[in-house]
PDB file of N, CA and C in Angstrom:
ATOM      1  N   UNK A   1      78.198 103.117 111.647  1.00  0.00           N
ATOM      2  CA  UNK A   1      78.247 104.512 112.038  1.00  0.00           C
ATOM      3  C   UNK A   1      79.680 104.882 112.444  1.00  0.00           C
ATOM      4  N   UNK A   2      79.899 106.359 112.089  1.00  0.00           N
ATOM      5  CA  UNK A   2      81.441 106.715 112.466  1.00  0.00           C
ATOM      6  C   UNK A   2      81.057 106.667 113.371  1.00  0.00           C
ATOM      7  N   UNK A   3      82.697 106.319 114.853  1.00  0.00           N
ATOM      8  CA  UNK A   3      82.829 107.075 116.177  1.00  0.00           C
ATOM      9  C   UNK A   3      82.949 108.107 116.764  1.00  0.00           C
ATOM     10  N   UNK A   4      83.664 108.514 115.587  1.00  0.00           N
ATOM     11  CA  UNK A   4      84.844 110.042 115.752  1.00  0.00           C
ATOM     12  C   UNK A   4      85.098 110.495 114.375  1.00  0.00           C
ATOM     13  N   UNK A   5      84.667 111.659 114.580  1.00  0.00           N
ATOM     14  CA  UNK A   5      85.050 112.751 113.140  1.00  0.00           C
ATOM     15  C   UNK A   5      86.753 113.167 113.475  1.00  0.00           C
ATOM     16  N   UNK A   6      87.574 112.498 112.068  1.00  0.00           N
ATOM     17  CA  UNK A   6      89.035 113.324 112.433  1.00  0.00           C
ATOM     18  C   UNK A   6      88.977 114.515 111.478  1.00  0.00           C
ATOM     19  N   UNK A   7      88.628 116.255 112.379  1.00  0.00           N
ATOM     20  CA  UNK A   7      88.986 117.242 111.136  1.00  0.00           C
ATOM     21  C   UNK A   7      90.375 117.458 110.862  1.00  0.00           C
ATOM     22  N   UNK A   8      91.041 117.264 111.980  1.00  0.00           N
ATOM     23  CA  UNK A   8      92.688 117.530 110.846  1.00  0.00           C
ATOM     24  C   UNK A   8      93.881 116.375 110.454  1.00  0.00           C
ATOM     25  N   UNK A   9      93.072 115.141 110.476  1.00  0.00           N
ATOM     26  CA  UNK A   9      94.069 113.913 110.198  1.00  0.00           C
ATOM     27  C   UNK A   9      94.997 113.590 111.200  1.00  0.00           C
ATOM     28  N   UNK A  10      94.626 114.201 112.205  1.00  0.00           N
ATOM     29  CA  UNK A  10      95.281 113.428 113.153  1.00  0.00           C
ATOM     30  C   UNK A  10      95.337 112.424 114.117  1.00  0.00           C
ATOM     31  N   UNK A  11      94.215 111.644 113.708  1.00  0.00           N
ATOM     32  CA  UNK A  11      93.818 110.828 114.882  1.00  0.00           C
ATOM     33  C   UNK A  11      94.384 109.215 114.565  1.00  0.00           C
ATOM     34  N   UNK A  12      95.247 108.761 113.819  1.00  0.00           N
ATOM     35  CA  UNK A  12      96.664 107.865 113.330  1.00  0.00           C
ATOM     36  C   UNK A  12      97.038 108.214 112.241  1.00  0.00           C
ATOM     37  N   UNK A  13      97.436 106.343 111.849  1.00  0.00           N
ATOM     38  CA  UNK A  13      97.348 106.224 110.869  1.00  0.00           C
ATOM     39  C   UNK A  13      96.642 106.412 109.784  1.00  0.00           C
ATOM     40  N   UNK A  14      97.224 106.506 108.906  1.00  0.00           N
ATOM     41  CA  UNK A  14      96.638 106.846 107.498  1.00  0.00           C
ATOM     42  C   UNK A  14      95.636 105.458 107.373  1.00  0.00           C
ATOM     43  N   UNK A  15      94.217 105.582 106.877  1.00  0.00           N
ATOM     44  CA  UNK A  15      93.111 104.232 106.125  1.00  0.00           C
ATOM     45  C   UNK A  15      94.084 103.844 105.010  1.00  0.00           C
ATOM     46  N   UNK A  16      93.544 102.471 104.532  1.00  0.00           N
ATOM     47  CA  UNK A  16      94.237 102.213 103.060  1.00  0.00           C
ATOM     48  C   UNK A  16      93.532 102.842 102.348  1.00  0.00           C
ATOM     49  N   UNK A  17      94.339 103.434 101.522  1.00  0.00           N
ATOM     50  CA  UNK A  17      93.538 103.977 100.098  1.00  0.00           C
ATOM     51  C   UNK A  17      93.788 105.310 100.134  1.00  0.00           C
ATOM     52  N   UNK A  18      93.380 106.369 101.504  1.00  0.00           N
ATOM     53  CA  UNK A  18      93.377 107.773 101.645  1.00  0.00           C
ATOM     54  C   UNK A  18      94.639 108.177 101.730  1.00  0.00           C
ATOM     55  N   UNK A  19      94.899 109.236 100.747  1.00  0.00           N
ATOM     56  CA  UNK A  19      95.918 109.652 100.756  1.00  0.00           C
ATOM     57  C   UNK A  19      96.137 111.661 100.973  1.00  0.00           C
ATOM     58  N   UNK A  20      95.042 111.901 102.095  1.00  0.00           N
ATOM     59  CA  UNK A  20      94.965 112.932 102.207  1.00  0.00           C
ATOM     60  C   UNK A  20      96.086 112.934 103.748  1.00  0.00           C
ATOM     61  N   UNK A  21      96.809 113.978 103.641  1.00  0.00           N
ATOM     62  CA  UNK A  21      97.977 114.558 104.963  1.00  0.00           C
ATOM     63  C   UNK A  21      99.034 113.473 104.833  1.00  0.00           C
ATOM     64  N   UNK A  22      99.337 112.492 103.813  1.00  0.00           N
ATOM     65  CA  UNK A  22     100.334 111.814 103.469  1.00  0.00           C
ATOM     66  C   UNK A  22     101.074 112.403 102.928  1.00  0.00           C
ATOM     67  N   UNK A  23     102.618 113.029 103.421  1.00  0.00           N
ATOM     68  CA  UNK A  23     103.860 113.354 102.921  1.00  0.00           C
ATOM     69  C   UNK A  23     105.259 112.147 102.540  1.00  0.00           C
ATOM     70  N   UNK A  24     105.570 112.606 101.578  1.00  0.00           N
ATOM     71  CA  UNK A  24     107.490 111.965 101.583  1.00  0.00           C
ATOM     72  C   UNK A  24     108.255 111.626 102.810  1.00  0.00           C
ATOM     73  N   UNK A  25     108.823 110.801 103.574  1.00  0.00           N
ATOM     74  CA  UNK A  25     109.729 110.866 104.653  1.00  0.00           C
ATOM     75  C   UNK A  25     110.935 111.305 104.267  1.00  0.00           C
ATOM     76  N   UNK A  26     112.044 111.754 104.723  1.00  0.00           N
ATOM     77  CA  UNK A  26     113.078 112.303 104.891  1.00  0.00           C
ATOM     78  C   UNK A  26     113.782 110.753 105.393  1.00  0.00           C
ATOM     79  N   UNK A  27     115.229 110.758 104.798  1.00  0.00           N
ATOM     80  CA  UNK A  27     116.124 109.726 106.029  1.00  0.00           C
ATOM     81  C   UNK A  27     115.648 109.220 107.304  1.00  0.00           C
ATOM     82  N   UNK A  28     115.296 110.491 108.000  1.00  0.00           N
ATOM     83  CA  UNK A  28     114.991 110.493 109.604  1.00  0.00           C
ATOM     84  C   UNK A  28     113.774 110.078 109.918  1.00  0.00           C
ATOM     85  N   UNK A  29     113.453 110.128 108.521  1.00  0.00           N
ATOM     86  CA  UNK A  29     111.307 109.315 109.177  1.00  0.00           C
ATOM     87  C   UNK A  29     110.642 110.649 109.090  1.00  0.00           C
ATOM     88  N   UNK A  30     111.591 111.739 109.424  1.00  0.00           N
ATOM     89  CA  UNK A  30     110.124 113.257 109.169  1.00  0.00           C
ATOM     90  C   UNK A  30     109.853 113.507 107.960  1.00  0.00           C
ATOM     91  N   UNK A  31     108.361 113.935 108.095  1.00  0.00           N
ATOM     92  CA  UNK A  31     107.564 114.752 106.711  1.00  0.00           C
ATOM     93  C   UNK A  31     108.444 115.230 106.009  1.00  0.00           C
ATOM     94  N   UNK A  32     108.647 115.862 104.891  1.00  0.00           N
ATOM     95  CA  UNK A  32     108.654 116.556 103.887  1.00  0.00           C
ATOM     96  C   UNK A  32     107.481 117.592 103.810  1.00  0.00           C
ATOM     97  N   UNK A  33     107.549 118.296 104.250  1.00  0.00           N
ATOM     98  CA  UNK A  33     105.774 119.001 103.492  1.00  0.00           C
ATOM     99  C   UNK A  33     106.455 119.939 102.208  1.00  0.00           C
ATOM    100  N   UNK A  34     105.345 120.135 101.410  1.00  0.00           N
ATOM    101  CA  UNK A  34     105.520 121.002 100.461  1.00  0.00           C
ATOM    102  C   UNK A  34     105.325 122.800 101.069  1.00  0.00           C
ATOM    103  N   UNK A  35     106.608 123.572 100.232  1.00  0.00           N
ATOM    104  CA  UNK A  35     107.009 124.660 100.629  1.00  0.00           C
ATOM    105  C   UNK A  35     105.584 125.289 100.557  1.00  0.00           C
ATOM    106  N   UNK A  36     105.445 126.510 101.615  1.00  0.00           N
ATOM    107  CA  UNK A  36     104.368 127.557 101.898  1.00  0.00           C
ATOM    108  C   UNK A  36     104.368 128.745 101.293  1.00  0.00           C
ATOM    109  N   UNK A  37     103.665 129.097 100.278  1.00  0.00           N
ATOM    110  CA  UNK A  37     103.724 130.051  99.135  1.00  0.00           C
ATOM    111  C   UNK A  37     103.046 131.147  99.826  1.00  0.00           C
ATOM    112  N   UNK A  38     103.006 132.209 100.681  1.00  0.00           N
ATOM    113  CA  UNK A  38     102.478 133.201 101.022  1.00  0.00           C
ATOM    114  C   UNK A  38     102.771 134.212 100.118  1.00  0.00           C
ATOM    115  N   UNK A  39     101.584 134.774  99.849  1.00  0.00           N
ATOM    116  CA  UNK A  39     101.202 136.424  98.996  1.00  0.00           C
ATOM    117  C   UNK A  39     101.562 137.482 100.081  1.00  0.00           C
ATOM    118  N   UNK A  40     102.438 138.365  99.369  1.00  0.00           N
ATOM    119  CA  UNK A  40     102.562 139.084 100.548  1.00  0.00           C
ATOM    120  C   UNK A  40     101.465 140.389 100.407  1.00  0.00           C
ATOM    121  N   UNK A  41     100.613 141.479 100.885  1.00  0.00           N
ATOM    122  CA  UNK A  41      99.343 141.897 101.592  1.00  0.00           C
ATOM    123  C   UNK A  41     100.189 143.207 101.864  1.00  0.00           C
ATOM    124  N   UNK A  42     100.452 144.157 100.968  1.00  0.00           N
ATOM    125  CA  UNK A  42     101.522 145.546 101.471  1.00  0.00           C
ATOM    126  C   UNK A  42     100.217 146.218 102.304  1.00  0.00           C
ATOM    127  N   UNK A  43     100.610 147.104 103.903  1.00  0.00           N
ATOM    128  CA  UNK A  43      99.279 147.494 104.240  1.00  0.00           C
ATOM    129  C   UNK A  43      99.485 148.698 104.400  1.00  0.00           C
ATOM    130  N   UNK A  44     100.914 149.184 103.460  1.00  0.00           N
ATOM    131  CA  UNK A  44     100.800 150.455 103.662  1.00  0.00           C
ATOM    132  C   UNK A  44     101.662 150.548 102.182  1.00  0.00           C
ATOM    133  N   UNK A  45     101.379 151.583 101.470  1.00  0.00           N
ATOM    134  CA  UNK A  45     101.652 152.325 100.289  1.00  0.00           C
ATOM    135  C   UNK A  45     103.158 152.933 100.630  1.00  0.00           C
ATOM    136  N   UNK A  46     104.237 153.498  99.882  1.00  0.00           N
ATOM    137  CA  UNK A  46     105.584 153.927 100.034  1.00  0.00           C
ATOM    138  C   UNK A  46     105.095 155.334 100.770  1.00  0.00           C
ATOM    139  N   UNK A  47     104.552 156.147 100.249  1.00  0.00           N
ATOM    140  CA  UNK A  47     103.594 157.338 100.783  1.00  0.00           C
ATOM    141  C   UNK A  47     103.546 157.635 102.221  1.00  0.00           C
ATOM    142  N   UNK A  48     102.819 156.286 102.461  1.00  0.00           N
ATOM    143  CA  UNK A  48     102.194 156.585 104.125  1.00  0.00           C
ATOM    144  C   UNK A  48     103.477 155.537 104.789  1.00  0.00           C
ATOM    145  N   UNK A  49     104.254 154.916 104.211  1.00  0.00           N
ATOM    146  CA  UNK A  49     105.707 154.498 104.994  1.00  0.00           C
ATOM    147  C   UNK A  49     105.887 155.822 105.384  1.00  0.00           C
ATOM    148  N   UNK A  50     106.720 156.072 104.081  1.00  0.00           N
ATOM    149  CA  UNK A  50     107.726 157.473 104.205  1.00  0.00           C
ATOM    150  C   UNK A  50     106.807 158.193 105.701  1.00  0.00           C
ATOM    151  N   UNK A  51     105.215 158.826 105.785  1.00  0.00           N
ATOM    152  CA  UNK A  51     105.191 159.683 106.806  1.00  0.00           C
ATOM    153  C   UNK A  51     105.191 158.827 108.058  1.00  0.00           C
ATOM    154  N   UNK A  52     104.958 157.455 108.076  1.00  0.00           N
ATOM    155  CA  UNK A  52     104.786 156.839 109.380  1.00  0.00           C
ATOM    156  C   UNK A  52     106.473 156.722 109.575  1.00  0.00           C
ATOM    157  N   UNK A  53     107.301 156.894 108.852  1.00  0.00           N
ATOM    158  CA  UNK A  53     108.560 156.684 109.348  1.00  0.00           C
ATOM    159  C   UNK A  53     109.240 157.968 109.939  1.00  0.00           C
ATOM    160  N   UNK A  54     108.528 159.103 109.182  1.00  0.00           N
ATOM    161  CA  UNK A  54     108.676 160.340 109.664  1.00  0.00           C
ATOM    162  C   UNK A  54     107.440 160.988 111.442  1.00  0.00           C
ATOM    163  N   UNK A  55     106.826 160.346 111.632  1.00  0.00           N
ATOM    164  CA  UNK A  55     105.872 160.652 112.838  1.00  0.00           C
ATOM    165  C   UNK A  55     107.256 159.433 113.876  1.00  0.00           C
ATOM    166  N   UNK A  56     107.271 158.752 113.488  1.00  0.00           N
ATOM    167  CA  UNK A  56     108.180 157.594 114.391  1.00  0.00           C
ATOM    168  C   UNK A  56     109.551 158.227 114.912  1.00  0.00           C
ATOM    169  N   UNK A  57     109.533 158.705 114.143  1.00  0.00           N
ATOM    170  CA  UNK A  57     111.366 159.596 114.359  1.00  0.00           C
ATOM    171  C   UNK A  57     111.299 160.719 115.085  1.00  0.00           C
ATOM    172  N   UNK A  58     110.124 161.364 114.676  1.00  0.00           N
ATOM    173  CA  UNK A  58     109.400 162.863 115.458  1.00  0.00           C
ATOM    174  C   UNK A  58     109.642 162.272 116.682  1.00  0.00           C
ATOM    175  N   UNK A  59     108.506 161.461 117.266  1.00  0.00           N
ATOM    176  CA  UNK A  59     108.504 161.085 118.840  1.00  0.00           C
ATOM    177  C   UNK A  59     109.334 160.159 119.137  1.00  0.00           C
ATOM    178  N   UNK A  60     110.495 159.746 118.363  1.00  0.00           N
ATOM    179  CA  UNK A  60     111.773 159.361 119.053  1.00  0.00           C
ATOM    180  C   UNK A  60     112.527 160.068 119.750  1.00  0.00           C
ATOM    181  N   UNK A  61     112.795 161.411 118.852  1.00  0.00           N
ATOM    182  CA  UNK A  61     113.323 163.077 119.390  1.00  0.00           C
ATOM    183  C   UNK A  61     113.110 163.257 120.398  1.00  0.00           C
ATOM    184  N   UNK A  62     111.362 163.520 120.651  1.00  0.00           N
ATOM    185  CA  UNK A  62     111.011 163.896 121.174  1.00  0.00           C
ATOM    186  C   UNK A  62     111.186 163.188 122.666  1.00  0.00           C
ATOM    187  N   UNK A  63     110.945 161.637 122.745  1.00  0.00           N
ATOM    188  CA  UNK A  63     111.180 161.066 123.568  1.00  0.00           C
ATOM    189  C   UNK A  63     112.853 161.086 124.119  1.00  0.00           C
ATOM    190  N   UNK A  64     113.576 161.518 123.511  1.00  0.00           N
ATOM    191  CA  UNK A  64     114.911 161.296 123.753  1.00  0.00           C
ATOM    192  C   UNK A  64     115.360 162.537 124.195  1.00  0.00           C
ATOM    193  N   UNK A  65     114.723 163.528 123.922  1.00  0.00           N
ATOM    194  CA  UNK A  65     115.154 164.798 124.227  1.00  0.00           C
ATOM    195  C   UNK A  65     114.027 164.966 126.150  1.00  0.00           C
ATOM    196  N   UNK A  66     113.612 164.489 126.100  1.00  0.00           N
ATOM    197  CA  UNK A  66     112.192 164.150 127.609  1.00  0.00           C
ATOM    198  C   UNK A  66     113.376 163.418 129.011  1.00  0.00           C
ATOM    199  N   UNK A  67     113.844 162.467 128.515  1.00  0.00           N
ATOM    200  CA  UNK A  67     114.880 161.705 128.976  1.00  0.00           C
ATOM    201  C   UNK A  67     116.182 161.955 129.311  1.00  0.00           C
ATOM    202  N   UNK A  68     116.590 163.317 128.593  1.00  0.00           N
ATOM    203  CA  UNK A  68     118.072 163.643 128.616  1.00  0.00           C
ATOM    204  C   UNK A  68     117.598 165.098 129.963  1.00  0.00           C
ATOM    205  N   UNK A  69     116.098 165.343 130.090  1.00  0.00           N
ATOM    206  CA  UNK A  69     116.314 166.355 131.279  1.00  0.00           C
ATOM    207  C   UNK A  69     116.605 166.274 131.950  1.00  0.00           C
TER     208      UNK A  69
END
């Protein structure tokens, strides 16, 4: 029977044979991991930039002109 469930490979050394969370070392002994490919997720259209950049500037004014009384 297992003792201990490891969910993220961290609980040592690597078993013989498994070669899951095994990276390349570097000179220094650190990982290598392979580069992180993120999709980038636009959450706003050029459209609703342009007016959210225009409402942002409004109550910058506005705030700056509040401040100078």
């Amino acid at each position: 029977m297992i003792e201990k469930i490891d969910t993220q490979g961290m609980s040592g050394e690597s078993v013989k044979g498994c070669t899951d969370n095994v990276y390349p070392r570097d000179a220094e002994g650190n990982p290598i991991y392979p580069p992180a490919n993120f999709k980038v997720w636009p959450i706003f259209d050029d459209k609703e930039r342009a007016e959210l950049k225009e409402i942002m500037i409004e109550a910058l004014r506005e705030w700056a002109n509040e401040t100078k009384e």
